[in-house]
Each structure stands twice: as C-alpha cells, then as structure tokens.
PDB file of N, CA and C in Angstrom:
ATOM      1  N   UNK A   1       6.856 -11.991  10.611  1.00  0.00           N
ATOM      2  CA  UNK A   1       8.289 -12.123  10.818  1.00  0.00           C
ATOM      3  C   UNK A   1       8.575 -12.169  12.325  1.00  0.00           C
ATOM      4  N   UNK A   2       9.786 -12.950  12.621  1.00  0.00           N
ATOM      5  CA  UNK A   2      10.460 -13.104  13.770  1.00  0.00           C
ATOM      6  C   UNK A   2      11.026 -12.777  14.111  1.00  0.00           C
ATOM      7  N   UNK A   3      11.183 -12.238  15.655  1.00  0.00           N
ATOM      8  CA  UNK A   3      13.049 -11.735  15.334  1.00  0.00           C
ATOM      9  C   UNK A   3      13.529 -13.065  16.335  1.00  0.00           C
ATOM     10  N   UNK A   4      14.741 -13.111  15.756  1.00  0.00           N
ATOM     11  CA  UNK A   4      15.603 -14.036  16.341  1.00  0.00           C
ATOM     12  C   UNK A   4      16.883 -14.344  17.112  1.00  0.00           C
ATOM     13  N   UNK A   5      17.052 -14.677  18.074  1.00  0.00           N
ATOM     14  CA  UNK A   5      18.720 -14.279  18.541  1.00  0.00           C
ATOM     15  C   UNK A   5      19.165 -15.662  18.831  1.00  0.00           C
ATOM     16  N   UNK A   6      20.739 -15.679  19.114  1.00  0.00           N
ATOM     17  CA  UNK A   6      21.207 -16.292  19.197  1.00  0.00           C
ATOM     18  C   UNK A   6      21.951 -16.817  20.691  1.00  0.00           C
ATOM     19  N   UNK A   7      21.862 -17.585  21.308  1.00  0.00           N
ATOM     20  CA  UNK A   7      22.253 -17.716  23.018  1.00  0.00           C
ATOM     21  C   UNK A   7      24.065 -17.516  23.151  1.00  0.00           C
ATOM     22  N   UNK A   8      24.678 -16.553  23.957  1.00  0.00           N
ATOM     23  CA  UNK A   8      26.219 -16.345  23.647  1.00  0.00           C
ATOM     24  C   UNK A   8      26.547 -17.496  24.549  1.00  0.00           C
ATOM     25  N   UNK A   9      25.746 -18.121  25.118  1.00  0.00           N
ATOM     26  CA  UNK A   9      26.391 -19.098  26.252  1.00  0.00           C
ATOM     27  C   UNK A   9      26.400 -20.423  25.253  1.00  0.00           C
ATOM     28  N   UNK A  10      27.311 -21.125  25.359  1.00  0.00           N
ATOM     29  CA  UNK A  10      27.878 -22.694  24.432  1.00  0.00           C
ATOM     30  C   UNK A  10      26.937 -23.627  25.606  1.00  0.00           C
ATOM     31  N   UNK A  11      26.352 -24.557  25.128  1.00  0.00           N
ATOM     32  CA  UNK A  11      24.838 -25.634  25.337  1.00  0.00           C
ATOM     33  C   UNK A  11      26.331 -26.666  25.954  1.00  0.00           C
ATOM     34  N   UNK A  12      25.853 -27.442  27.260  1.00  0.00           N
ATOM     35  CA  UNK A  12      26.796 -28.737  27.231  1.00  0.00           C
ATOM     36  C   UNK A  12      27.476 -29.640  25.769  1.00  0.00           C
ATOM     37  N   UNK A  13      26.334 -29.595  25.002  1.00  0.00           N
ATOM     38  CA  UNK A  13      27.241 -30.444  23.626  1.00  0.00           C
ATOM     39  C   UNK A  13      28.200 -29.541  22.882  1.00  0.00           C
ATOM     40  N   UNK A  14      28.241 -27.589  23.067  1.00  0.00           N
ATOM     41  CA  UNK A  14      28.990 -27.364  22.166  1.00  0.00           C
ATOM     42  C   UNK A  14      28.298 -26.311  21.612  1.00  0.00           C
ATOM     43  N   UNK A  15      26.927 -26.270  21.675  1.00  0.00           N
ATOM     44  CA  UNK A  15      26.845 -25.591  20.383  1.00  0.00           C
ATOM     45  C   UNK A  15      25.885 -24.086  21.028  1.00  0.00           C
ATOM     46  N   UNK A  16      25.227 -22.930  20.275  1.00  0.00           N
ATOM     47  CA  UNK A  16      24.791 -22.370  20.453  1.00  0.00           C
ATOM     48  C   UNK A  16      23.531 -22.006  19.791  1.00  0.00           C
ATOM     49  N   UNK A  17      22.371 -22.302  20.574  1.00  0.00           N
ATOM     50  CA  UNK A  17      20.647 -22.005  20.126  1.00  0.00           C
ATOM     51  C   UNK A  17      20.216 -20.653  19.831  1.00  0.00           C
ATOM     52  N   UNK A  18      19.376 -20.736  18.771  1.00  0.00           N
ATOM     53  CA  UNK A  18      19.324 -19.892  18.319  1.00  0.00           C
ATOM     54  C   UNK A  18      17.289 -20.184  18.525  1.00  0.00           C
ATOM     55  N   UNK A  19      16.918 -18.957  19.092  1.00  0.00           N
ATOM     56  CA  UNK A  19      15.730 -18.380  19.815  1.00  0.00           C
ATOM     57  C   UNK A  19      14.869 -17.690  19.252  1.00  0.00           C
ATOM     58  N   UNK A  20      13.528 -17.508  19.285  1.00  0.00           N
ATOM     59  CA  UNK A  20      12.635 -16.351  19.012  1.00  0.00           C
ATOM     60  C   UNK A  20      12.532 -15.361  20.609  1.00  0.00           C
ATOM     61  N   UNK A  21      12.035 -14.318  20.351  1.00  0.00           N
ATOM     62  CA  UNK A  21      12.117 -13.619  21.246  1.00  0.00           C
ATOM     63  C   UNK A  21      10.807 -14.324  21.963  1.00  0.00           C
ATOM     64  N   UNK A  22       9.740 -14.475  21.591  1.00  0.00           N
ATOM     65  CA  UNK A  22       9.144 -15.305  22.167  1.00  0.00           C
ATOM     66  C   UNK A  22       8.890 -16.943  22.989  1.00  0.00           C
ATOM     67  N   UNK A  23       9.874 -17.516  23.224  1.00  0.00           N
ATOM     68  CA  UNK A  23      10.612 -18.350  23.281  1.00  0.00           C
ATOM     69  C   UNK A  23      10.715 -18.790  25.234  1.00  0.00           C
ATOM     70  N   UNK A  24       9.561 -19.852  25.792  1.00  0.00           N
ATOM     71  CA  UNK A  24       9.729 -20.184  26.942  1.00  0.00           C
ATOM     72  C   UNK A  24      11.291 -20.152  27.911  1.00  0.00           C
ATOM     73  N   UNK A  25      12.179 -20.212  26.863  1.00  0.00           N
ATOM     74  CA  UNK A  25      13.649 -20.673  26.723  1.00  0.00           C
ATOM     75  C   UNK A  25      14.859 -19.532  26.366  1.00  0.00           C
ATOM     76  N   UNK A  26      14.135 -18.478  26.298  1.00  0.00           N
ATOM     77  CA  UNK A  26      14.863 -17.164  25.875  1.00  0.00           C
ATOM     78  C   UNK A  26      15.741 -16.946  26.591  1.00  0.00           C
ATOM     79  N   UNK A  27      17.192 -16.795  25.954  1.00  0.00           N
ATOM     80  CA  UNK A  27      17.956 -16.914  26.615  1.00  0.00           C
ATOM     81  C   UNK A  27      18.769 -15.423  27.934  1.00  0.00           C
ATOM     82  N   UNK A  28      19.265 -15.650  28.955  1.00  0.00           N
ATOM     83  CA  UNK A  28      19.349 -14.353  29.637  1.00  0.00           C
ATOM     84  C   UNK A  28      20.500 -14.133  28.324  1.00  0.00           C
ATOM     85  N   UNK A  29      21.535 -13.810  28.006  1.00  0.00           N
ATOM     86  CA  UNK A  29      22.829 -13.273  27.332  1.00  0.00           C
ATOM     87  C   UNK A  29      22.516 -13.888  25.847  1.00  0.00           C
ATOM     88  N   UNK A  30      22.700 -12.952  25.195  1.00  0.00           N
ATOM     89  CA  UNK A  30      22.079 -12.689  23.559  1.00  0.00           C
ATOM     90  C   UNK A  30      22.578 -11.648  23.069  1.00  0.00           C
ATOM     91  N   UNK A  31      22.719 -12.848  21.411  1.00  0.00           N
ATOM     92  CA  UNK A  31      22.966 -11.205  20.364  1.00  0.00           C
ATOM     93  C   UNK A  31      21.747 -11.660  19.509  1.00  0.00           C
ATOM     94  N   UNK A  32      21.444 -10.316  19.163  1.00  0.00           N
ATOM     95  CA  UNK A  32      20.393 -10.075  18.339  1.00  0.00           C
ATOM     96  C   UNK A  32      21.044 -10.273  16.808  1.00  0.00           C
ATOM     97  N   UNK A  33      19.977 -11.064  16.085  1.00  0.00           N
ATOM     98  CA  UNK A  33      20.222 -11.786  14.717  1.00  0.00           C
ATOM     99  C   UNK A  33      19.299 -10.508  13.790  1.00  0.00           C
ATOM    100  N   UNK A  34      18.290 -10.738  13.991  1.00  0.00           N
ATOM    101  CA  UNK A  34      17.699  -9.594  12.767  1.00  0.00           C
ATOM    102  C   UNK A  34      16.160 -10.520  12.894  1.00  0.00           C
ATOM    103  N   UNK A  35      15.505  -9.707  11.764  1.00  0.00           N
ATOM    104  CA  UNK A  35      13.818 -10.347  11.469  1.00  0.00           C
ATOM    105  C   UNK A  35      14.012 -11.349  10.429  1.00  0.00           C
ATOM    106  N   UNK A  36      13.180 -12.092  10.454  1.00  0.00           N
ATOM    107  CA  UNK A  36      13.058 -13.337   9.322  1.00  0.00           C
ATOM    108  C   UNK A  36      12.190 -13.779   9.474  1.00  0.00           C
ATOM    109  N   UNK A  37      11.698 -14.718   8.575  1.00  0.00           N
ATOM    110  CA  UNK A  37      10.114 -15.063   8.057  1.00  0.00           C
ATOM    111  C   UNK A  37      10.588 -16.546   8.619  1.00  0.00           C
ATOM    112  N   UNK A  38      11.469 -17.065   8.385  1.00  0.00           N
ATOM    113  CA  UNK A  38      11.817 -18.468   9.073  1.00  0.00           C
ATOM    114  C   UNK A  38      13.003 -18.682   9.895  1.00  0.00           C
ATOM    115  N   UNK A  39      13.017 -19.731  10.505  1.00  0.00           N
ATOM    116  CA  UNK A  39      14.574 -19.773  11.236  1.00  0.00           C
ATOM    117  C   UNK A  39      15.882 -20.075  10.155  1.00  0.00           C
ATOM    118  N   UNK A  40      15.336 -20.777   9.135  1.00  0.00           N
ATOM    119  CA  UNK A  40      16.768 -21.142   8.305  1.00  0.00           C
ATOM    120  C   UNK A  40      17.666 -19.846   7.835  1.00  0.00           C
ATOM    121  N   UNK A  41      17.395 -18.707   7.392  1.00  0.00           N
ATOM    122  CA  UNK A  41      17.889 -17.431   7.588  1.00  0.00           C
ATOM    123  C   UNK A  41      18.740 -16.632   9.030  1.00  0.00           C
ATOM    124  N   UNK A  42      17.963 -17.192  10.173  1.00  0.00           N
ATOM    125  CA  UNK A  42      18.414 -16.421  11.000  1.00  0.00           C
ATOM    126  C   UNK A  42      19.309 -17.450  11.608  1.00  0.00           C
ATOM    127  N   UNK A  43      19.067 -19.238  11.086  1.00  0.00           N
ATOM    128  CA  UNK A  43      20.397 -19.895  11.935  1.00  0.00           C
ATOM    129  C   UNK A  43      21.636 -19.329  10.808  1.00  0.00           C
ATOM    130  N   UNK A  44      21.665 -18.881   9.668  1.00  0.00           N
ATOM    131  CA  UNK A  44      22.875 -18.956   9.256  1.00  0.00           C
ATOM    132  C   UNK A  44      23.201 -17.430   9.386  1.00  0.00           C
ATOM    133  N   UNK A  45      22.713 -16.741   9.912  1.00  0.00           N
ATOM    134  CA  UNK A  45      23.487 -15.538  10.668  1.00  0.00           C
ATOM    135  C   UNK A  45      24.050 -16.112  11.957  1.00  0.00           C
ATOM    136  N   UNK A  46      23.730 -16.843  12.503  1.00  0.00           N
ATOM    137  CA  UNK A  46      23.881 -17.385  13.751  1.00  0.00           C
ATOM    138  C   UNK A  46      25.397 -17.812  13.258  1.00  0.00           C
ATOM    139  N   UNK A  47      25.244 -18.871  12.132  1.00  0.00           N
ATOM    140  CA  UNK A  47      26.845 -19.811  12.190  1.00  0.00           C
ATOM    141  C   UNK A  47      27.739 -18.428  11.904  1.00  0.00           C
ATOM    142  N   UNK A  48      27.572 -16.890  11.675  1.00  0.00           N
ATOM    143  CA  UNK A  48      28.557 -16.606  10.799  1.00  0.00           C
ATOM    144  C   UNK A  48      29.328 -16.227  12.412  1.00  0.00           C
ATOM    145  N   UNK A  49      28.485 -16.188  13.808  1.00  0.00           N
ATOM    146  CA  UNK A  49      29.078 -15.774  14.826  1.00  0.00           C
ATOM    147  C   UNK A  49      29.826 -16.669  15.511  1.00  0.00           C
ATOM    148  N   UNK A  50      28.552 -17.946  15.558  1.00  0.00           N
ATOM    149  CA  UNK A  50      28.888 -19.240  16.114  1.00  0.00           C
ATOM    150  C   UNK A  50      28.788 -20.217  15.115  1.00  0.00           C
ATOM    151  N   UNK A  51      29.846 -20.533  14.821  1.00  0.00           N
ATOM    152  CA  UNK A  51      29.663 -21.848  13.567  1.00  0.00           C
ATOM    153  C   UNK A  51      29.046 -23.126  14.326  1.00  0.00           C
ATOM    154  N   UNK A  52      28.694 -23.443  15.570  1.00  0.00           N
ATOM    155  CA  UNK A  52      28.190 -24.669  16.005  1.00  0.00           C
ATOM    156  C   UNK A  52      26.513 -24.145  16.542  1.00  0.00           C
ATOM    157  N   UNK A  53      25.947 -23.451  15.493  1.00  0.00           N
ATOM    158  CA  UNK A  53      24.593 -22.984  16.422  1.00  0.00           C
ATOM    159  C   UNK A  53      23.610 -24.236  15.430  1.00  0.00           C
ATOM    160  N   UNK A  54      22.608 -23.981  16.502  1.00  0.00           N
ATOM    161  CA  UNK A  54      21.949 -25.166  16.142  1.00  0.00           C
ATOM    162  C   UNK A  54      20.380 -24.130  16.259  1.00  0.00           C
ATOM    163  N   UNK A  55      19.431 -24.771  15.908  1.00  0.00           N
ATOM    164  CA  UNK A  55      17.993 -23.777  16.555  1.00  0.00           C
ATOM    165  C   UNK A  55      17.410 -24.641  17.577  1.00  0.00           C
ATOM    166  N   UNK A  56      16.631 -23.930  18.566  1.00  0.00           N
ATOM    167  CA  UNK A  56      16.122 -24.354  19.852  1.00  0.00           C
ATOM    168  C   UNK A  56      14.853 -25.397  19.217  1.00  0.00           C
ATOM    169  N   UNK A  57      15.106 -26.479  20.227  1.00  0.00           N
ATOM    170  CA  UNK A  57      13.748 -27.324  19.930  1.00  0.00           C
ATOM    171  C   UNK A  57      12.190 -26.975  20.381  1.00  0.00           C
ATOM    172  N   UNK A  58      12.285 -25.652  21.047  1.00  0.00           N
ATOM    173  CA  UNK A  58      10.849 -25.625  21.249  1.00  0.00           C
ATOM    174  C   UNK A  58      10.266 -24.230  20.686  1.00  0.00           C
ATOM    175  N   UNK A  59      11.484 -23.543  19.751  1.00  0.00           N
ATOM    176  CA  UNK A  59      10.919 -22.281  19.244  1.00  0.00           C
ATOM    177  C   UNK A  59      11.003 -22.585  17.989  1.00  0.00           C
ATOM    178  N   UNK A  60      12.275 -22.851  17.871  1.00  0.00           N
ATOM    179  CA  UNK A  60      12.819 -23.608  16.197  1.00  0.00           C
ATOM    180  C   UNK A  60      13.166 -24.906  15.644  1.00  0.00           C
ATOM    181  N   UNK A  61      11.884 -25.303  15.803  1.00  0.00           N
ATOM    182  CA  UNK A  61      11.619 -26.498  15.823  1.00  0.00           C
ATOM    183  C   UNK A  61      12.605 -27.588  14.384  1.00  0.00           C
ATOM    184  N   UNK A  62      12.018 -26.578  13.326  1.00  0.00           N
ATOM    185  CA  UNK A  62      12.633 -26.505  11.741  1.00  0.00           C
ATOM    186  C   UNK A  62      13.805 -26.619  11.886  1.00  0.00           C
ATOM    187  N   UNK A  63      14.711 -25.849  12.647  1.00  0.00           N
ATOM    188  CA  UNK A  63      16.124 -26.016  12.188  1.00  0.00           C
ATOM    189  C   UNK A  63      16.707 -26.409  13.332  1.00  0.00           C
ATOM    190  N   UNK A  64      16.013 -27.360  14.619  1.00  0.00           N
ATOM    191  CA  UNK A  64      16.881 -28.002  15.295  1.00  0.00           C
ATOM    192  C   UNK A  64      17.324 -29.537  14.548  1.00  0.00           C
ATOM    193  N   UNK A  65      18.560 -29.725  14.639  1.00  0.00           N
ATOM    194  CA  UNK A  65      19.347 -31.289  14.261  1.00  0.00           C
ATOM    195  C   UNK A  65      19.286 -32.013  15.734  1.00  0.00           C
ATOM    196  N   UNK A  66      19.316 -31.570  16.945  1.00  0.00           N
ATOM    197  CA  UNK A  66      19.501 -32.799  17.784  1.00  0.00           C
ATOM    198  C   UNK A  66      20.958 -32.800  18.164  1.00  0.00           C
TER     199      UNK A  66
END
C-alpha cells in the first residue's frame, strides 16, 4: 500500500495532482489522502476535496487523463 496525497496548489490547467509520497514530484503543500493499494481510491478522495484532481504522470501513472 501507498500513501497518497493530494497537491493544495491548482496545476496551470486547473486541476490538482494527486502524489505518492514517494514521488520525484512531491509536492511542498499537501493534504494527506490515506493508504491504498491503487491510485483510483485515493484520486476519488482527492475529488471529494478538489473536484478537478487528476493523478501525477510520473507516480500515478493509472489515473492520470492528461
């Protein structure tokens, strides 16, 4: 399991990435999401904060859209 957070800072398009703690890309300002076995769990804790979160392309690969 992962833990996962979510970036409080809004990305130029809008939206907000959602991270492993391990994560080249980890963001400085974060809320902590919880543990999960995949990202699709921890992006939809993500939308219940930020409805425009998206997952990071180089941690969460799975649940980035682009």
């Amino acid at each position: 399991m992962n833990q996962y957070y979510v970036n409080d800072y809004v990305q130029p398009d809008g939206q907000h990435e959602v991270h492993i703690r391990a994560c080249p890309r980890f963001p400085s300002n974060y809320t902590y999401l919880g543990e999960f076995l995949t990202c699709e769990p921890a992006l939809r804790a993500a939308r219940q904060i930020y409805p425009r979160s998206n997952g990071c392309y180089r941690c969460c690969r799975a649940c980035h859209t682009g």
